[in-house]
C-alpha atoms as a PDB file:
ATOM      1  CA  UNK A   1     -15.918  -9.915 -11.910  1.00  0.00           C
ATOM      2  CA  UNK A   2     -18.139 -11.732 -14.509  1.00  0.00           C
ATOM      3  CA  UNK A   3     -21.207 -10.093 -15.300  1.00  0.00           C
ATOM      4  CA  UNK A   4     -24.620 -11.726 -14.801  1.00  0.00           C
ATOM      5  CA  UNK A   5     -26.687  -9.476 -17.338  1.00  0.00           C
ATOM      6  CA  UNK A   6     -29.857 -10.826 -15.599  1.00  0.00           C
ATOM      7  CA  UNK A   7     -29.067  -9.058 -12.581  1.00  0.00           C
ATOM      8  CA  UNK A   8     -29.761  -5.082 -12.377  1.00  0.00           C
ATOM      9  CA  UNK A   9     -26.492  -2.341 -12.239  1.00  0.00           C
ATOM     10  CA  UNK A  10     -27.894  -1.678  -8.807  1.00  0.00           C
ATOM     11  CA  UNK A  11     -27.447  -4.837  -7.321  1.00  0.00           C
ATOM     12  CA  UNK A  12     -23.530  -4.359  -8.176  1.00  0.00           C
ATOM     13  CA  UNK A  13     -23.223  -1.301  -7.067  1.00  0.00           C
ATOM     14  CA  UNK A  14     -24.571  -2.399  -3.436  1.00  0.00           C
ATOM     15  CA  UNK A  15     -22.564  -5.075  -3.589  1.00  0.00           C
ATOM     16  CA  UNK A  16     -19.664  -2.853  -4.091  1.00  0.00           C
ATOM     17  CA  UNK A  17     -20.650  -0.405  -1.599  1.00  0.00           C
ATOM     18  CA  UNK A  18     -21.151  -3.017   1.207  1.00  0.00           C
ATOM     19  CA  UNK A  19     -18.121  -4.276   0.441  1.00  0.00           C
ATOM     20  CA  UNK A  20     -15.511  -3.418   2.964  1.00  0.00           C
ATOM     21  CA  UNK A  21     -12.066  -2.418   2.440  1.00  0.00           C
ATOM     22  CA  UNK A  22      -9.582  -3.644   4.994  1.00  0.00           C
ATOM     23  CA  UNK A  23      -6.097  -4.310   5.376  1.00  0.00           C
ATOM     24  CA  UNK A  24      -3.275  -3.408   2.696  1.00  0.00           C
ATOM     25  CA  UNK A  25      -5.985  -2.353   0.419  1.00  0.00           C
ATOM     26  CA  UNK A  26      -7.189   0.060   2.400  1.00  0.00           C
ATOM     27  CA  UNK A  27      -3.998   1.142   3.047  1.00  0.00           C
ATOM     28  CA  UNK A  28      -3.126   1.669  -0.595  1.00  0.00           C
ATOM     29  CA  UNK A  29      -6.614   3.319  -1.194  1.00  0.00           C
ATOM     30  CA  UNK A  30      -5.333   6.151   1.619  1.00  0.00           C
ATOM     31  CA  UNK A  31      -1.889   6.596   0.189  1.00  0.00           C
ATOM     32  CA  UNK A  32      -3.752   7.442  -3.270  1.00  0.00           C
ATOM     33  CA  UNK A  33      -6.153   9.350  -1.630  1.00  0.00           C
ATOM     34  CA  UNK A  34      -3.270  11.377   0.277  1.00  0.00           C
ATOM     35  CA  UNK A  35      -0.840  11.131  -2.195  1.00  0.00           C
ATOM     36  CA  UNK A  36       1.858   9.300  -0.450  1.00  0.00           C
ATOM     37  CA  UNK A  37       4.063   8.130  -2.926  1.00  0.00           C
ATOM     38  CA  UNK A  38       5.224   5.633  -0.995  1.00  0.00           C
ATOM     39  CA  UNK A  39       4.824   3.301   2.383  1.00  0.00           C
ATOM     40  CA  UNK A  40       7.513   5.068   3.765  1.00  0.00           C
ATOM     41  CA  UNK A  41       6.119   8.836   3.187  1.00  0.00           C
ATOM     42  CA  UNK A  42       3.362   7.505   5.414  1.00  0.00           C
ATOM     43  CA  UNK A  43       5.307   5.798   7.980  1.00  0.00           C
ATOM     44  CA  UNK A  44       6.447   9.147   8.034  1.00  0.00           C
ATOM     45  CA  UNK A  45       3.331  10.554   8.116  1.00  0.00           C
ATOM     46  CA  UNK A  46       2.464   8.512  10.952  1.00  0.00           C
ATOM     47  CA  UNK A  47       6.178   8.872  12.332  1.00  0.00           C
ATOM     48  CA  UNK A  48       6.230   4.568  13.160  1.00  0.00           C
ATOM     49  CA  UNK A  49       8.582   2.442  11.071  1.00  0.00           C
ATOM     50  CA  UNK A  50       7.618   1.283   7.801  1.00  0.00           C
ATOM     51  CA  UNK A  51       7.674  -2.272   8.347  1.00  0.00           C
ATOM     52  CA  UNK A  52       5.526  -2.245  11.078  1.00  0.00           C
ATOM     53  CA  UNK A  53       3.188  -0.333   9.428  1.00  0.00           C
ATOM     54  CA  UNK A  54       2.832  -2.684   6.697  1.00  0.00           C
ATOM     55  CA  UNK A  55       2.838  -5.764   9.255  1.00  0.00           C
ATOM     56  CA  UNK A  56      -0.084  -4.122  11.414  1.00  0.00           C
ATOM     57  CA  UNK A  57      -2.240  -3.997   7.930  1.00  0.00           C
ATOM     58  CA  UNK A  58      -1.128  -7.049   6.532  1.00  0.00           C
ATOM     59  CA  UNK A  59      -2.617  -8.905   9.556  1.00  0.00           C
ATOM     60  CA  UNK A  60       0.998 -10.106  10.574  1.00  0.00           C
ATOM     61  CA  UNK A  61       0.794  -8.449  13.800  1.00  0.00           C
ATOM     62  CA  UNK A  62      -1.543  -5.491  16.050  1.00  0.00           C
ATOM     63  CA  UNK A  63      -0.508  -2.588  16.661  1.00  0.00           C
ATOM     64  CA  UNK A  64      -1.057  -1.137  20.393  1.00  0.00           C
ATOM     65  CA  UNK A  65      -4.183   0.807  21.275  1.00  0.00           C
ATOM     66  CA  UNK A  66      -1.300   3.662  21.915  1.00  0.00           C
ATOM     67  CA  UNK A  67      -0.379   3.829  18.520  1.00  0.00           C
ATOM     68  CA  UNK A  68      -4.073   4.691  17.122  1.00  0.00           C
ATOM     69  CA  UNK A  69      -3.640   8.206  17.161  1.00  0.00           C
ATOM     70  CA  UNK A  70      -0.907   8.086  15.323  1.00  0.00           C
ATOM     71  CA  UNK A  71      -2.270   6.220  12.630  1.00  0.00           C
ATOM     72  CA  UNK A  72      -5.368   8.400  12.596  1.00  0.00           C
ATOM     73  CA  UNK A  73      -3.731  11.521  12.644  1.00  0.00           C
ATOM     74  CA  UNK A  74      -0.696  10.101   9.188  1.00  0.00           C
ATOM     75  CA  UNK A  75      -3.831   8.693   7.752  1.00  0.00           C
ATOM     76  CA  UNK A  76      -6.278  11.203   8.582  1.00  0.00           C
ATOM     77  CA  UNK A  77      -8.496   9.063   9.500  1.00  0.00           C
ATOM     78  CA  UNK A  78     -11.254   8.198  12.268  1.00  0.00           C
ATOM     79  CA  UNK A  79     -10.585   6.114  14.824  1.00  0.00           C
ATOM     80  CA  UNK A  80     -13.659   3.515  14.073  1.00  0.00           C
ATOM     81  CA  UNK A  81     -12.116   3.568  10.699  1.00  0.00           C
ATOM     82  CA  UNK A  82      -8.627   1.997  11.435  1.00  0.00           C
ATOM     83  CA  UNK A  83      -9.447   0.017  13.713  1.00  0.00           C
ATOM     84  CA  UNK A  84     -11.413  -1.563  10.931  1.00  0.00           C
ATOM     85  CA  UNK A  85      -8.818  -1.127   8.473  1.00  0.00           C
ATOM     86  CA  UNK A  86      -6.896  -3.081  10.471  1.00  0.00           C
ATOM     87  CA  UNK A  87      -9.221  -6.136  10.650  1.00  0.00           C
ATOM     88  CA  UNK A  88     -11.425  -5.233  14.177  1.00  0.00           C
ATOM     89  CA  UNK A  89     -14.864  -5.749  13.859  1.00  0.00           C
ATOM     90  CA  UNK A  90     -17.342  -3.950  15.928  1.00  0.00           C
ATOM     91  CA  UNK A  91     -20.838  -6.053  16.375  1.00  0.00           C
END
């Protein structure tokens, strides 16, 4: 990021904050978070193979509505919040 000095630390950080995190990225943020230490200890986690997993958050391909508890449960996360993750927006 370059740095405009002429604009206020706050603005950045709102930037940052309204920034959403989606995809692989997210992904990778959840495995630190959980301490996976690797895609496959959350496939696992999530008990769905490995290379879907990374295909449904890659954007290659959607996973079925039945597999969204199984995501939130190996990610413990909310519902609203894979589904996001994995690219659906809400308006």
């Amino acid at each position: 990021m370059v740095h405009n000095h002429a604009l206020p630390v706050c603005y950045f950080i709102s930037v940052a904050k309204s920034t959403k995190v989606v995809g692989l990225d997210w992904l990778y943020r959840k495995m630190d978070e959980h301490e996976y230490p690797s895609l496959q200890a959350v496939a696992e986690a999530c008990d769905l193979n490995r290379g879907n997993l990374y295909r449904y958050f890659a954007f290659e391909t959607r996973p079925s509505i039945d597999l969204l508890p199984k995501l939130c449960n190996g990610l413990n996360a909310s519902p609203l919040e894979v589904l996001t993750a994995l690219g659906i927006q809400f308006d």
